[in-house]
Protein backbone atom coordinates (compact mmCIF):
# COMPACT_ATOMS: atom_id res chain seq x y z
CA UNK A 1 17.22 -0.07 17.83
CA UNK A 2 14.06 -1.82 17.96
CA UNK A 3 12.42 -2.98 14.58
CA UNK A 4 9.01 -4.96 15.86
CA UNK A 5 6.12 -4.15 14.62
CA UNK A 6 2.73 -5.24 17.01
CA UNK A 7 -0.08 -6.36 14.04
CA UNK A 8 -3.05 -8.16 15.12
CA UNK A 9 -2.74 -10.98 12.62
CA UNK A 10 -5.73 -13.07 15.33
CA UNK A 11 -8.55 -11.25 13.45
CA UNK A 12 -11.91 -13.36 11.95
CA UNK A 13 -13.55 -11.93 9.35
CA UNK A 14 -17.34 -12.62 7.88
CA UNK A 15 -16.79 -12.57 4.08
CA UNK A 16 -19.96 -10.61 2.50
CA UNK A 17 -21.20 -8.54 5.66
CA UNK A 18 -21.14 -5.14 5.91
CA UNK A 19 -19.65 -3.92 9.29
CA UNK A 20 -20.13 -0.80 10.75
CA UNK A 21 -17.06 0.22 12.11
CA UNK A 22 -17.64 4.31 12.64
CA UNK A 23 -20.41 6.78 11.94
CA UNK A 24 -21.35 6.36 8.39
CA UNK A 25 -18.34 3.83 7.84
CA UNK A 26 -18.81 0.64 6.75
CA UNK A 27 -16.91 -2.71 6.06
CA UNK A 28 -16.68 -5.69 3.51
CA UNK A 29 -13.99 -7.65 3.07
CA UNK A 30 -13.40 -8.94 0.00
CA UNK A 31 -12.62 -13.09 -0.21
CA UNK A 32 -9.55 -12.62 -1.49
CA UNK A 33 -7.21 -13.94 1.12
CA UNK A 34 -3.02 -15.05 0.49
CA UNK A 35 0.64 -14.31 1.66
CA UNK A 36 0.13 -10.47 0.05
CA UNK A 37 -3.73 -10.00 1.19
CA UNK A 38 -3.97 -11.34 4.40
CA UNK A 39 -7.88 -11.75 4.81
CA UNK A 40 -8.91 -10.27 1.94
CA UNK A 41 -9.13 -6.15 0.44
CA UNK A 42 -11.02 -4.42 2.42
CA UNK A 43 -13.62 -2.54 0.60
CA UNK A 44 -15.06 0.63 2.91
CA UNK A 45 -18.76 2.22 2.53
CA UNK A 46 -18.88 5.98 3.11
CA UNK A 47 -21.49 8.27 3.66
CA UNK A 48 -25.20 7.31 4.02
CA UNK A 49 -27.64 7.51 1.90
CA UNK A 50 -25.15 8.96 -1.08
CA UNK A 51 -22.23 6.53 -0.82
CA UNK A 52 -18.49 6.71 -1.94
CA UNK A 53 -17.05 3.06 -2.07
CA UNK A 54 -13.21 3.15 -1.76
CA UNK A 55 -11.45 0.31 -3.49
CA UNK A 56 -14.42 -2.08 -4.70
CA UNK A 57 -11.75 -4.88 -4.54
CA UNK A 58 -11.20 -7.95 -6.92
CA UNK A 59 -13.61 -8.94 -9.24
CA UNK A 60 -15.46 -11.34 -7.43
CA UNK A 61 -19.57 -11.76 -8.11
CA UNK A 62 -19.92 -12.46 -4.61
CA UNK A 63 -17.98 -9.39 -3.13
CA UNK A 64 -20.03 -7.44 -5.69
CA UNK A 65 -23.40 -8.93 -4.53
CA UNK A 66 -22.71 -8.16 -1.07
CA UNK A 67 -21.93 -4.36 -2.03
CA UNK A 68 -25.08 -4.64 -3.93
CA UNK A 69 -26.95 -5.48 -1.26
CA UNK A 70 -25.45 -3.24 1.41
CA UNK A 71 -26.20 0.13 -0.90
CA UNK A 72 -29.65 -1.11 -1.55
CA UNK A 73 -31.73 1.92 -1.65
CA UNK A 74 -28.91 3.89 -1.41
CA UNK A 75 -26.95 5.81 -4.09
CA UNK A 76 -23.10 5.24 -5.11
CA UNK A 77 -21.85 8.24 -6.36
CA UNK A 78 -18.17 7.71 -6.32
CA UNK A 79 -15.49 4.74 -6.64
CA UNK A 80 -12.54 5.88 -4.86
CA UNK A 81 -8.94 3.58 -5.99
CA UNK A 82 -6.14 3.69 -3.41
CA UNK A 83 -4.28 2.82 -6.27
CA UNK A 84 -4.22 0.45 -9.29
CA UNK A 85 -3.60 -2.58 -8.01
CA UNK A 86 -6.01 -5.88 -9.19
CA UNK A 87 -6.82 -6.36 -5.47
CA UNK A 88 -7.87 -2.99 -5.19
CA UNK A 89 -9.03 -1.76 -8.66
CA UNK A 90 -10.62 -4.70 -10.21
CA UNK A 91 -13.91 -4.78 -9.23
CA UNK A 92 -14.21 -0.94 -10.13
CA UNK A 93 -16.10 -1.35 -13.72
CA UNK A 94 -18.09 -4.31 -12.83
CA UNK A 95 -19.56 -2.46 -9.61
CA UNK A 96 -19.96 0.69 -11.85
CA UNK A 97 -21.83 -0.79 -14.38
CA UNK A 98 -24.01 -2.20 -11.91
CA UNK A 99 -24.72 0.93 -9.70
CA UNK A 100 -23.52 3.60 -11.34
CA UNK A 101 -20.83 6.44 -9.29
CA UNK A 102 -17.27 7.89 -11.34
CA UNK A 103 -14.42 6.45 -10.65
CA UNK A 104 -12.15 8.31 -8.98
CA UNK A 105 -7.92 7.47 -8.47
CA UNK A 106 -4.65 9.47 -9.06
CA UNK A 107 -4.16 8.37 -13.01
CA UNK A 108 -2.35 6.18 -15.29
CA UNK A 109 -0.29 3.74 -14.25
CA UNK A 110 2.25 4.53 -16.96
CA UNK A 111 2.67 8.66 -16.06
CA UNK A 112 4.33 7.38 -13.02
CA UNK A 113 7.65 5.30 -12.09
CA UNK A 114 7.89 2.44 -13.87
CA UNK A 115 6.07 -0.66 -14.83
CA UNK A 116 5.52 -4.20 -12.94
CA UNK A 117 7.95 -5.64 -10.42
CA UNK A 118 9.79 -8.59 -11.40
CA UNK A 119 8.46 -12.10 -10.04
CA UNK A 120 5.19 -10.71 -8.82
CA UNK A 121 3.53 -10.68 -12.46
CA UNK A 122 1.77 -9.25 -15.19
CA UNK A 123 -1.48 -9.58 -13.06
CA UNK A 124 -0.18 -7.29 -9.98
CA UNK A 125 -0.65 -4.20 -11.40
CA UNK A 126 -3.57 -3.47 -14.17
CA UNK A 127 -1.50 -1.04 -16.36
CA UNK A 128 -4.50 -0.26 -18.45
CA UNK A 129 -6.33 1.02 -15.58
CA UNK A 130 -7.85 4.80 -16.29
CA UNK A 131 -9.99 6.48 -13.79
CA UNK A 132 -13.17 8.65 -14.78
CA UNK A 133 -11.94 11.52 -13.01
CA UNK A 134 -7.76 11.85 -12.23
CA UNK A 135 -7.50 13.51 -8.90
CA UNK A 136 -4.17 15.02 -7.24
CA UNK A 137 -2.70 15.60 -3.99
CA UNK A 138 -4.69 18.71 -2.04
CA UNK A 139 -7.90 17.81 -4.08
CA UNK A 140 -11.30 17.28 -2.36
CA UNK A 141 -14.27 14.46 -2.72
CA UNK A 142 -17.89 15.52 -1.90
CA UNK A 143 -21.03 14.02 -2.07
CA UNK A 144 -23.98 14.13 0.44
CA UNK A 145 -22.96 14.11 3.90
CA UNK A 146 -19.35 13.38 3.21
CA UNK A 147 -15.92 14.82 2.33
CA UNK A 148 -12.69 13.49 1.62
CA UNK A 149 -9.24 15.28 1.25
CA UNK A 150 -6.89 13.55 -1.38
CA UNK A 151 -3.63 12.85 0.05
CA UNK A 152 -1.09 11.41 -2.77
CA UNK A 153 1.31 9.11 -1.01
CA UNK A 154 3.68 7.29 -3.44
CA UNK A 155 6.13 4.57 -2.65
CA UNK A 156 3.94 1.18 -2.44
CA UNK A 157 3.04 2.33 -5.54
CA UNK A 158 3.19 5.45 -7.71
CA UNK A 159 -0.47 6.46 -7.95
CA UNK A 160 -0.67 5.33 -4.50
CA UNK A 161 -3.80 7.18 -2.67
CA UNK A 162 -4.90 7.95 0.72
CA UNK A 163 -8.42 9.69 1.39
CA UNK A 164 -8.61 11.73 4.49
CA UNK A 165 -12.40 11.98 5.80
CA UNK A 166 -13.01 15.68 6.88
CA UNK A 167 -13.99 16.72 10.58
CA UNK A 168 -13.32 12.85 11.47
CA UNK A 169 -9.50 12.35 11.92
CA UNK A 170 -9.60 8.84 9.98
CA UNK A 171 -7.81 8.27 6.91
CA UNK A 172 -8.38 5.23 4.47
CA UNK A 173 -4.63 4.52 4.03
CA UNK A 174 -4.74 1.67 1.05
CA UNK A 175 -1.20 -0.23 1.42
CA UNK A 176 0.70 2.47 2.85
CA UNK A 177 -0.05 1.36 6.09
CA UNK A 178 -1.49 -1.86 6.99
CA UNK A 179 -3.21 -3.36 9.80
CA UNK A 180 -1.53 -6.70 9.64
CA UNK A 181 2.10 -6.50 8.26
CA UNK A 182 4.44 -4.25 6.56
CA UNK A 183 4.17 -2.42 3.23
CA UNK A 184 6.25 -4.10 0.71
CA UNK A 185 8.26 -1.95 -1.35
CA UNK A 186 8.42 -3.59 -4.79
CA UNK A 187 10.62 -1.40 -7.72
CA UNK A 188 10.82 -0.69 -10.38
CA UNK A 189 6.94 0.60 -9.06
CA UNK A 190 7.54 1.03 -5.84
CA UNK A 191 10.16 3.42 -3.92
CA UNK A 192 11.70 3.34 -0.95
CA UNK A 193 12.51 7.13 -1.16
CA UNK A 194 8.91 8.30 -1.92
CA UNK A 195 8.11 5.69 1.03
CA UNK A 196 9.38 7.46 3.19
CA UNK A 197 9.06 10.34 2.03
CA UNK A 198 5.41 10.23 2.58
CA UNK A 199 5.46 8.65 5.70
CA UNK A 200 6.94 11.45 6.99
CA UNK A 201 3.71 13.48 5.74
CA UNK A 202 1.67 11.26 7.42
CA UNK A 203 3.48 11.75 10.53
CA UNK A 204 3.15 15.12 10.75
CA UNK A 205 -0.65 14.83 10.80
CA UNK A 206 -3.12 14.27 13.86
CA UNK A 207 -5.41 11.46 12.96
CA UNK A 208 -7.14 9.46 15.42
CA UNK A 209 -7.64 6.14 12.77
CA UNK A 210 -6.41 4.40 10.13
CA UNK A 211 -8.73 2.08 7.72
CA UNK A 212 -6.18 0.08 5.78
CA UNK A 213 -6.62 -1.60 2.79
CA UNK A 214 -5.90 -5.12 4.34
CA UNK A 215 -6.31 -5.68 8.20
CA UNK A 216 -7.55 -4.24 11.22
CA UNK A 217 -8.17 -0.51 12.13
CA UNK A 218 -5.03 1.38 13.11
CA UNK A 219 -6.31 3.30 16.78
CA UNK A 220 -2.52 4.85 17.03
CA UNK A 221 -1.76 6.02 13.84
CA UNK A 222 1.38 8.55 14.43
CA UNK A 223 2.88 6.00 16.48
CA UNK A 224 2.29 3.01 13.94
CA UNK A 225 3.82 5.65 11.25
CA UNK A 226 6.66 6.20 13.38
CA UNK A 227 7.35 2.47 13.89
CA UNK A 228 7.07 1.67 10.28
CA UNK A 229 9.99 4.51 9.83
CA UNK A 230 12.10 2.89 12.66
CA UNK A 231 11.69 -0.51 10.81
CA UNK A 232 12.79 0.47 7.65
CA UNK A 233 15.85 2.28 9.53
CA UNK A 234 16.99 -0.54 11.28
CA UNK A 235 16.43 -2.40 7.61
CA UNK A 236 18.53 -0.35 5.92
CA UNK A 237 21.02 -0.97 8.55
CA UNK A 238 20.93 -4.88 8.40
CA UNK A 239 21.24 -4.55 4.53
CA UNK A 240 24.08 -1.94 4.64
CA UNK A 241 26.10 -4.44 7.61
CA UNK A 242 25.59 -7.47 4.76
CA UNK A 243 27.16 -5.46 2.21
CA UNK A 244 29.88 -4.29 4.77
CA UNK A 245 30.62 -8.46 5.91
CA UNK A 246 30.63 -9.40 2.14
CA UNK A 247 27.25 -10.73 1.93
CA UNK A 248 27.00 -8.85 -1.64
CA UNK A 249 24.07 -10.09 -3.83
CA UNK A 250 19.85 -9.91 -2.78
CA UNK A 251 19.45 -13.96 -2.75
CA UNK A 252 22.52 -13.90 -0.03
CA UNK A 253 21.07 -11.11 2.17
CA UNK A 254 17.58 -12.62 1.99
CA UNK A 255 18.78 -15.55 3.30
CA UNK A 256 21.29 -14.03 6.01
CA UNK A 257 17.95 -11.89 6.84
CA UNK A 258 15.00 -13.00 6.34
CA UNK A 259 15.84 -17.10 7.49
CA UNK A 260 12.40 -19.19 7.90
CA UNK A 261 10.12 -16.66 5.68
CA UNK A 262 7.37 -18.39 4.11
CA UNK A 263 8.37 -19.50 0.48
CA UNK A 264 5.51 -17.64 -0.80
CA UNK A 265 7.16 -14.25 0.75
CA UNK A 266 10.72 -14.62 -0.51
CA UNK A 267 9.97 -12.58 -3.63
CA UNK A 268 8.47 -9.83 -1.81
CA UNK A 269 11.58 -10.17 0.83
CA UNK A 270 14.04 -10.22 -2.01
CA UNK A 271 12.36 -6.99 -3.71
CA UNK A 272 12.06 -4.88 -0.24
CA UNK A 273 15.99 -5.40 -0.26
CA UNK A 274 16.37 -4.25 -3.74
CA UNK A 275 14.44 -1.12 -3.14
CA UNK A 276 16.96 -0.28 0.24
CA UNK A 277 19.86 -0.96 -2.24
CA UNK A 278 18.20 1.37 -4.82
CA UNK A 279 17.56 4.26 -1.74
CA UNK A 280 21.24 3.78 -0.74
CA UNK A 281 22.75 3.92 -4.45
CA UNK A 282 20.77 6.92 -5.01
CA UNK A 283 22.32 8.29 -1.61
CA UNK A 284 25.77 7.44 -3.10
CA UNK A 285 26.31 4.82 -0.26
CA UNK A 286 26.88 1.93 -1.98
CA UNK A 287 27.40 0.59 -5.79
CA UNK A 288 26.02 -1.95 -8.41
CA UNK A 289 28.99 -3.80 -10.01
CA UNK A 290 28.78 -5.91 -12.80
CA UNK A 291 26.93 -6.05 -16.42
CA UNK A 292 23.33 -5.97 -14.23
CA UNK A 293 21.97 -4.10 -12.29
CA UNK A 294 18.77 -4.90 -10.06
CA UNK A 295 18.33 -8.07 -8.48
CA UNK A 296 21.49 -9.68 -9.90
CA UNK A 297 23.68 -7.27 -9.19
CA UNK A 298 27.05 -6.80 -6.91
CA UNK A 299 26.81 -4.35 -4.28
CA UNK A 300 29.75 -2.91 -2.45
CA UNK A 301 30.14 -0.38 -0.25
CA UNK A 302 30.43 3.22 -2.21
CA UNK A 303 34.46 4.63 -2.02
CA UNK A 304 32.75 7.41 -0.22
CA UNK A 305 29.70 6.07 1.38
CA UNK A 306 29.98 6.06 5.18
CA UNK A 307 27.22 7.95 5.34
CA UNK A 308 24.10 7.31 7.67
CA UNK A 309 21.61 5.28 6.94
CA UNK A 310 18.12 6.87 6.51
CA UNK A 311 15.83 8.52 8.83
């Protein structure tokens, strides 16, 4: 089975321009760049005239500015969070309180899954985060000239968002799917199951683009969906043959795995393992031994887990 993944990681950006990248779409991209950003958030313009601004970013005077100037003579009248990450959330207040529009995002933080992963940091997620206006799954976003169907897609995160613009087949997919790497999978927040889970949903629809949160547009979406699935199947499968050849604990299988990663990744790496481990435990596949659980732990093959590995 094949695991790659094509990303366009060749891409130049022009921090501070606006880019108009489809009818009554525009792009800024936030100057934000590292090892779990790529270029920078991605901050997306809809509408004309009345705008909704989905994920405003970091909170960076400059990436403010340029939204600033972009909307000049034009009115905000939504925020829209992909989900409450400081990448994405941030800059949410600041640009409110200049221009004005309700924020808009799935909720609290804390009425989800569970709280901050361990070794990314208290400054991943913003647990305090509150939206003007919770939305839900099947709920719709108007303003003049635009709509925008709410599709709630946990597993990078539990309040994790993606807003479907009506009558144009494009999606604004957060980190669910990504233009220039995989989603990483961090628990106790993120889950592999819901991950799946809801790319499964996304699968089943017939979009013609993806706007991700970080990277390039996505011009084959089901067939990007469908590869991310067959990666994280062949993953599982790697992580399940460790445990089966007595490579037992995450720091082993990262190494036996993921061999000349970028230092700056091997958290990430090491947590993406931990959430397959979780998927499989819950699946009765394998078992935690030991006093821990979680990154320290022992995993073994379960007494009766032969079972298949996900699809």
């Amino acid at each position: 089975m094949s695991a790659e993944l094509a990303f366009n990681r060749n891409a130049e950006v022009d921090y501070g321009v606006a880019e108009d990248i489809a009818p009554g779409v525009r792009r800024i991209v936030a100057n934000n760049p590292g090892p779990y950003t790529f270029l920078g958030t991605n901050t997306y313009l809809v509408g004309t005239g009345e705008i909704a601004v989905v994920d405003p970013g970091p909170v960076d005077e400059a990436h403010l500015d340029a939204i600033t100037h972009a909307t000049r003579g034009q009115r905000i009248s939504h925020i829209l969070i992909t989900h409450s990450h400081r990448d994405h959330c941030d800059g949410a207040l600041p640009l409110q309180q200049r221009l004005g529009g309700e924020i808009v995002a799935y909720g609290p933080t804390g009425t989800a899954r569970g709280a901050v992963a361990p070794g990314l940091g208290d400054g991943f997620v913003d647990a305090a985060f509150r939206p003007d206006r919770p939305v839900a799954d099947g709920d719709t976003i108007k303003g003049r000239g635009f709509a925008l169907d709410v599709l709630h897609m946990p597993g990078h995160a539990p309040d994790h968002l993606c807003f479907a613009l009506i009558g144009e087949r494009t999606v604004f997919t957060g980190d669910h799917v990504m233009g220039w790497n995989t989603t990483v999978i961090a628990p106790p927040e993120g889950s592999m199951a819901h991950f799946l889970d809801s790319l499964q949903r996304l699968a089943q629809r017939h979009d013609k683009v993806f706007f991700p949160g970080h990277g390039g547009r996505i011009e084959t979406p089901r067939r990007v969906v469908r590869a991310y699935m067959t990666h994280r199947l062949w993953r599982e499968q790697t992580i399940l043959a460790c445990v089966d050849e007595g490579v037992n604990t995450i720091p082993h299988i990262v190494a036996r795995l993921y061999g000349g990663l970028d230092a700056n990744l091997k958290v990430a790496a090491a947590l993406s393992v931990l959430a397959h481990l979780e998927f499989l435990k819950e699946r009765g596949i394998v078992t935690a031994e030991g006093a821990t659980e979680g990154l320290s732990a022992f995993y073994l093959r379960a007494a009766s887990g032969s079972g298949a590995a996900s699809s």
